[in-house]
Protein backbone atom coordinates (compact mmCIF):
# COMPACT_ATOMS: atom_id res chain seq x y z
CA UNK A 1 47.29 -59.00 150.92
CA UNK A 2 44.90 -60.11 153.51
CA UNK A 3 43.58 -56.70 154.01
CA UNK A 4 42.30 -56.45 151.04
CA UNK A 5 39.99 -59.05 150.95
CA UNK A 6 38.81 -57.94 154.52
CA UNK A 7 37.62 -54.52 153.60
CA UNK A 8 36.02 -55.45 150.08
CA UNK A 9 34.27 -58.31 152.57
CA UNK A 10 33.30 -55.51 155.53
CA UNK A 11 32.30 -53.45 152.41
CA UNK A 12 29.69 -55.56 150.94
CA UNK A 13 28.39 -57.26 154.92
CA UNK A 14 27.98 -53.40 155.63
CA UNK A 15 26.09 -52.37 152.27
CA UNK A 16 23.84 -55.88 152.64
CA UNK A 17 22.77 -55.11 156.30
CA UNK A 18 22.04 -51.57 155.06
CA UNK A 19 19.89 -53.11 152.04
CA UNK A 20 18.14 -55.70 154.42
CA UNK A 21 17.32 -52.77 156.99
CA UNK A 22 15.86 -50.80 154.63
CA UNK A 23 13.69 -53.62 152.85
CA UNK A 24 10.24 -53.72 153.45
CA UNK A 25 8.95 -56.34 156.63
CA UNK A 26 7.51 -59.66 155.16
CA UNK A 27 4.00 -58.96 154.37
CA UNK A 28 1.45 -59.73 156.51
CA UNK A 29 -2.07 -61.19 156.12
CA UNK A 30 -3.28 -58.81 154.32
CA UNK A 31 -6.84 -57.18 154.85
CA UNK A 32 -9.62 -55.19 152.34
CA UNK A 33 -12.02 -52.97 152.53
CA UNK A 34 -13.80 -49.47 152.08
CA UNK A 35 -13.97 -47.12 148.73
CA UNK A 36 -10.77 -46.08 147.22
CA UNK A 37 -10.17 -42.05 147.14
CA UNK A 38 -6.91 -40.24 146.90
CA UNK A 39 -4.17 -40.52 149.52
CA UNK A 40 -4.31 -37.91 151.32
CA UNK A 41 -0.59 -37.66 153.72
CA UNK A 42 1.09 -40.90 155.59
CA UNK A 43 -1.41 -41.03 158.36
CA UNK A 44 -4.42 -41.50 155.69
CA UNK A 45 -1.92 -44.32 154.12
CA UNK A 46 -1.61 -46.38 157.08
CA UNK A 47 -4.97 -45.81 158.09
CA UNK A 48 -6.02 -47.28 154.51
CA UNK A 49 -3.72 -50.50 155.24
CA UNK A 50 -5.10 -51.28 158.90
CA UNK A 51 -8.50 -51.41 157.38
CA UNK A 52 -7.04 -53.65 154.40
CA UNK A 53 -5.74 -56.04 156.57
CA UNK A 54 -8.94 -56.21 158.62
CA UNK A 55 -11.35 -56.25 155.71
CA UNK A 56 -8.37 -59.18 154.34
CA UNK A 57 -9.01 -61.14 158.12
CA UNK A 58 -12.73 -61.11 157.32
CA UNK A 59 -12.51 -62.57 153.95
CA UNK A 60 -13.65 -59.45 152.11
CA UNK A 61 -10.46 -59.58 149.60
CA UNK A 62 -11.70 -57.45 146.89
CA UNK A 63 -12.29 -54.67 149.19
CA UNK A 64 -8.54 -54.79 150.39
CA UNK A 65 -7.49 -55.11 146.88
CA UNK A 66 -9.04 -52.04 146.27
CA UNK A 67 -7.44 -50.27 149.54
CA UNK A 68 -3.77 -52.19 148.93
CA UNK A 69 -3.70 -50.74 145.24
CA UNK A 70 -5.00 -47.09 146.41
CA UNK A 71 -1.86 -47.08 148.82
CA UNK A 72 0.63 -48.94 146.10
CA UNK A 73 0.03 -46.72 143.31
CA UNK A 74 0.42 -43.12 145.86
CA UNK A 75 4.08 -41.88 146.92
CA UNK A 76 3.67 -44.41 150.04
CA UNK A 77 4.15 -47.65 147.91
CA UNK A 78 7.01 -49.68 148.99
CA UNK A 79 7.18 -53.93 147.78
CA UNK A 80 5.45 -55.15 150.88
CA UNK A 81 2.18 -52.90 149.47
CA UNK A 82 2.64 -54.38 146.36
CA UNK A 83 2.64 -58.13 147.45
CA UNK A 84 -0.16 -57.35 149.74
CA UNK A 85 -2.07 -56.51 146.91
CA UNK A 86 -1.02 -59.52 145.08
CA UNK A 87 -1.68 -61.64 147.68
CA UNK A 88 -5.20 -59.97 148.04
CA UNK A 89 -5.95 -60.54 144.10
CA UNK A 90 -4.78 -64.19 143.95
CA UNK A 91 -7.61 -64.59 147.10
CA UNK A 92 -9.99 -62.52 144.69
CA UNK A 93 -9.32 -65.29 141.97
CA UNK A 94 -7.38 -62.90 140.01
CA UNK A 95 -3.91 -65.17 139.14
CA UNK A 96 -2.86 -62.80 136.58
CA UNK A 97 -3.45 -59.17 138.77
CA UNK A 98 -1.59 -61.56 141.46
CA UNK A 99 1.67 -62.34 139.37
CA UNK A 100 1.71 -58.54 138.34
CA UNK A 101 1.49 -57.42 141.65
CA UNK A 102 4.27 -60.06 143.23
CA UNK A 103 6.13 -58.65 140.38
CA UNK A 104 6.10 -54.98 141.10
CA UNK A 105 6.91 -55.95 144.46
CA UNK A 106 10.04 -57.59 143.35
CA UNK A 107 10.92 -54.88 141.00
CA UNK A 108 11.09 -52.46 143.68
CA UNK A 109 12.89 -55.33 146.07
CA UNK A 110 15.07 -58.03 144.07
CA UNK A 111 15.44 -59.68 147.76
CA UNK A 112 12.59 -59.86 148.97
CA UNK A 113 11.95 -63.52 149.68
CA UNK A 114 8.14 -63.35 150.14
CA UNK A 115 7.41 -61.61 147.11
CA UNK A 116 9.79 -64.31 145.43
CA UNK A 117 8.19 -67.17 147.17
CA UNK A 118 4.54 -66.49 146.20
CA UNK A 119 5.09 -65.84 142.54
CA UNK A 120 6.93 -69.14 142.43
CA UNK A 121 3.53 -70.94 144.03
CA UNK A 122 1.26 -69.20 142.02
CA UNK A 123 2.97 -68.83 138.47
CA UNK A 124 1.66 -70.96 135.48
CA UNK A 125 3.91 -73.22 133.83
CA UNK A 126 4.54 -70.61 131.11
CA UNK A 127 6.59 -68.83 133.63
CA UNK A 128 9.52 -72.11 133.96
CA UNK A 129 13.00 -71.40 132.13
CA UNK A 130 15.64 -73.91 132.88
CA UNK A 131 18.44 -72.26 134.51
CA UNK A 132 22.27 -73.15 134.84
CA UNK A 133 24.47 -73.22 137.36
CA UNK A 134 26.42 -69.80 136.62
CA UNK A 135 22.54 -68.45 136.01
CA UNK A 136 21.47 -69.52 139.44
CA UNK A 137 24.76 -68.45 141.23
CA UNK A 138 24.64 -65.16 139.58
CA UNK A 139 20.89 -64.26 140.60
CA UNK A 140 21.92 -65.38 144.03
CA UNK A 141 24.32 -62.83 144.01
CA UNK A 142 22.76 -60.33 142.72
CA UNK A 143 19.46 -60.74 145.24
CA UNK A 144 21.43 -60.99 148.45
CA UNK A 145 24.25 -57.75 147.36
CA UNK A 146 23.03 -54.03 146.00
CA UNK A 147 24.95 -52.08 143.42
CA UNK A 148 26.17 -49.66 145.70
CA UNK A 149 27.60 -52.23 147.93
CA UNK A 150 29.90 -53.56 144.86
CA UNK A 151 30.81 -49.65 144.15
CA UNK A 152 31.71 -48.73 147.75
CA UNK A 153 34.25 -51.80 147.41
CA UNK A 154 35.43 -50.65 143.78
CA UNK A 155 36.46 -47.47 145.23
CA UNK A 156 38.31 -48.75 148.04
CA UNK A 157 39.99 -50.60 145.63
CA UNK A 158 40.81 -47.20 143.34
CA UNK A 159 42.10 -45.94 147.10
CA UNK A 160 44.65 -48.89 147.33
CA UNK A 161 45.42 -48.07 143.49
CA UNK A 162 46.64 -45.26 144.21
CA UNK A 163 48.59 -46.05 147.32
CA UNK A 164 50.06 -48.84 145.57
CA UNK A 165 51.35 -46.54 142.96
CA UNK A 166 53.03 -43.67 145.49
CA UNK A 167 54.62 -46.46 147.12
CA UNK A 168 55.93 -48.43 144.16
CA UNK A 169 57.05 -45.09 142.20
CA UNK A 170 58.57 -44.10 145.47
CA UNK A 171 60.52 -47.80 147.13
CA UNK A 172 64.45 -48.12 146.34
CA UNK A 173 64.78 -51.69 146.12
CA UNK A 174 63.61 -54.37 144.41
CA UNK A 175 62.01 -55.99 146.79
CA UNK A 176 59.48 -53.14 147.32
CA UNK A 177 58.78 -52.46 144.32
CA UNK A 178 57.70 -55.86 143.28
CA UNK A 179 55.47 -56.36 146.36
CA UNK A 180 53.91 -52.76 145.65
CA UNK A 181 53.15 -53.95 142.19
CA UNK A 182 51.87 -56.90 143.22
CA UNK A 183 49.40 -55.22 145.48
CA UNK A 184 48.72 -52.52 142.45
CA UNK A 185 48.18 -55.31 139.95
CA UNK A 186 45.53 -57.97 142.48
CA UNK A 187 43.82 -54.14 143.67
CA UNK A 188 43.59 -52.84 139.72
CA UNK A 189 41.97 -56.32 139.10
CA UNK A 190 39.75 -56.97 142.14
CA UNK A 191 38.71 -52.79 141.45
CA UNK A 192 37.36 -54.29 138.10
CA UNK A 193 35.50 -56.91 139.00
CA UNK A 194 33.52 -55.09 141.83
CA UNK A 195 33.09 -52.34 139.42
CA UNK A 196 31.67 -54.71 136.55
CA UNK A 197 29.66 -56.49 139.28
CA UNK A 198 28.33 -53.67 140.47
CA UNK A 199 26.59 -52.37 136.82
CA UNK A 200 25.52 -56.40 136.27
CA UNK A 201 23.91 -55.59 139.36
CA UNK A 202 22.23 -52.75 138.47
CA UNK A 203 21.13 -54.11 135.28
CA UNK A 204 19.89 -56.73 136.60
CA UNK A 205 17.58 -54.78 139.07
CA UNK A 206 16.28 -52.37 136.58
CA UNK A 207 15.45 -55.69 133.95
CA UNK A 208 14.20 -55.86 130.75
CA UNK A 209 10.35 -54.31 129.86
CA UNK A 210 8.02 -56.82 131.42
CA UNK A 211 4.44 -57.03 131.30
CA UNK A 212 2.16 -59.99 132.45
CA UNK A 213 -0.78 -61.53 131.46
CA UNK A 214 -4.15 -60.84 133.19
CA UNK A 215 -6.82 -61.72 130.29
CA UNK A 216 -8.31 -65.40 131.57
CA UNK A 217 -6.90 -66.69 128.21
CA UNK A 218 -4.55 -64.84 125.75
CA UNK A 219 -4.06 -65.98 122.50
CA UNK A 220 -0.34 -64.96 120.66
CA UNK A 221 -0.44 -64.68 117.04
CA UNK A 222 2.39 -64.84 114.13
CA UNK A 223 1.59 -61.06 113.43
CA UNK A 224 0.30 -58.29 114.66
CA UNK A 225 -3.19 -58.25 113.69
CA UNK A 226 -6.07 -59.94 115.23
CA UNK A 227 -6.93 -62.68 112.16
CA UNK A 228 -3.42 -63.44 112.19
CA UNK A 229 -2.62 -67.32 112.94
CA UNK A 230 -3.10 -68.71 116.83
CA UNK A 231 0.34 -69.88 118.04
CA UNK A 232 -0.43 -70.11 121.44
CA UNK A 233 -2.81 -69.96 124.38
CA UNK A 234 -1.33 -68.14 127.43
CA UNK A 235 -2.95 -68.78 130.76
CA UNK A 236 -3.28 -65.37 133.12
CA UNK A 237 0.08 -64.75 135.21
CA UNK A 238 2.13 -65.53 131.77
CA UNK A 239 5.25 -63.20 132.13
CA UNK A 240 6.39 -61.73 128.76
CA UNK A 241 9.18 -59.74 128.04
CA UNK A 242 8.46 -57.17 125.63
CA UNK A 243 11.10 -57.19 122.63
CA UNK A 244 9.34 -54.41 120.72
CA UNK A 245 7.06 -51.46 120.70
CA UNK A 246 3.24 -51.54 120.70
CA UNK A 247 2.05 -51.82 116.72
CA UNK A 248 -1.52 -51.58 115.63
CA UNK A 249 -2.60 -52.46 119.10
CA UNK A 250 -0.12 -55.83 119.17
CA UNK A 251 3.28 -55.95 120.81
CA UNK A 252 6.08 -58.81 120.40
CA UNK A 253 7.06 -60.65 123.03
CA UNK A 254 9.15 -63.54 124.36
CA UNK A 255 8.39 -66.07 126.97
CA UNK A 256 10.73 -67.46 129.40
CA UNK A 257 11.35 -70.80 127.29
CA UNK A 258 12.33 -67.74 124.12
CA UNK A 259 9.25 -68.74 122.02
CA UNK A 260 7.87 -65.37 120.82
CA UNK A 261 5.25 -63.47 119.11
CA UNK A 262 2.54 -60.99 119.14
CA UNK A 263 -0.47 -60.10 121.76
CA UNK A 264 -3.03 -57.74 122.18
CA UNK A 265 -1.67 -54.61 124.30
CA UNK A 266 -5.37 -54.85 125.53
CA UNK A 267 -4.77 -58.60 127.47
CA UNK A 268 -1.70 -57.22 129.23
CA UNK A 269 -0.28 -54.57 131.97
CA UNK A 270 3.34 -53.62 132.05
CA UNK A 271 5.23 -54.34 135.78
């Protein structure tokens, strides 16, 4: 039985290491600078990033917003871009274009810490949910392990399924049969759980429709129309999730303590 729980283990340590070679380096200071054109081919992309992070170094933040965001929104974004830009806005004064940013970055990388970190620093209070132990447990999980990690195990799983089936179909004595089924029975169930894991995961990573707020002050109302009654005042960097479509220029939303209502589409950006 040991073997199983060896290769579901080598499995996920294999598809983790793959995940953390892939993700992006920690960002770096990042620098600004220079007018914003097309991106022309990777050489122009990298070339636009070494002058961001010089511009950045000299304290001209604004113009390596505008050269981070000219190399995050071309086919050469990856989440360190992204956080480089939201580092770059929060030194503009920009807290809301700063959450937004952090939060692209950790849409396109779930584990990456810095991204993670700095939203946590910079985030208004709006932002705080209480979270439980199984909540906490679960997102640790799910940041540290991929989907295809949890899928690759599944299937080695189905393999010992299988063999566990040929062999129990095909023993002669008791004795084989019942450890065969015992093997088919803990492989059918731990093939499950890796499997359900695995589209948690997923879900988890692709996340409900965000947006964040970058007005200076937003104002949510009971309806969605502009003399409808105040409820609240969000501060920029609010993070919303978006519980229906756009109406009359308003959208519903919910905050992270599951208060809701209705804001201009106009104070907002989607991540």
């Amino acid at each position: 039985m040991r073997i199983l729980f060896v290769l579901v283990f080598l499995a996920l340590t294999a598809a983790g290491a793959h995940a953390q070679e892939n993700a992006p380096a920690p960002a770096a200071a990042p620098g600004l600078s220079a007018r914003v054109e097309g991106i022309k081919d990777l050489a122009d992309a990298q070339d636009r990033m070494e002058r961001a992070h010089l511009a950045f170094e000299r304290g001209d933040s604004r113009e390596a917003l505008e050269l981070y965001l000219a190399v995050a929104r071309s086919r050469f974004a990856n989440a360190g871009v992204w956080a480089n830009a939201g580092t770059a806005a929060y030194r503009s004064g920009d807290t809301g274009r700063a959450v937004l940013f952090y939060s692209r970055a950790l849409k396109m990388d779930p584990a990456y810490d810095f991204a993670r970190n700095s939203l946590a620093v910079i985030s208004p209070t709006t932002n705080d949910r209480d979270q439980g132990f199984g909540t906490e447990l679960a997102g640790a999980l799910f940041h540290r392990t991929t989907p295809g990690g949890w899928v690759i195990a599944a299937q080695i799983f189905f393999l010992f399924i299988c063999l566990a089936i040929a062999k129990t179909l095909g023993a002669r004595d008791r004795d084989a049969r019942g450890h065969w089924g015992a093997i088919l029975c803990w492989s059918a169930g731990l093939y499950a759980l890796c499997l359900g894991v695995g589209i948690a995961n997923y879900r988890f990573r692709i996340g409900p429709a965000g947006a964040v707020v970058v007005a200076d002050k937003a104002i949510s109302r009971s309806e969605p129309r502009t003399g409808a009654t105040a409820q609240l005042e969000l501060p920029a960097g609010t993070i919303l999730t978006l519980t229906g479509d756009p109406t009359r220029g308003f959208v519903r939303f919910q905050l992270a303590d599951g208060s809701d209502g209705f804001i201009s589409t106009e104070e907002i950006e989607r991540i």
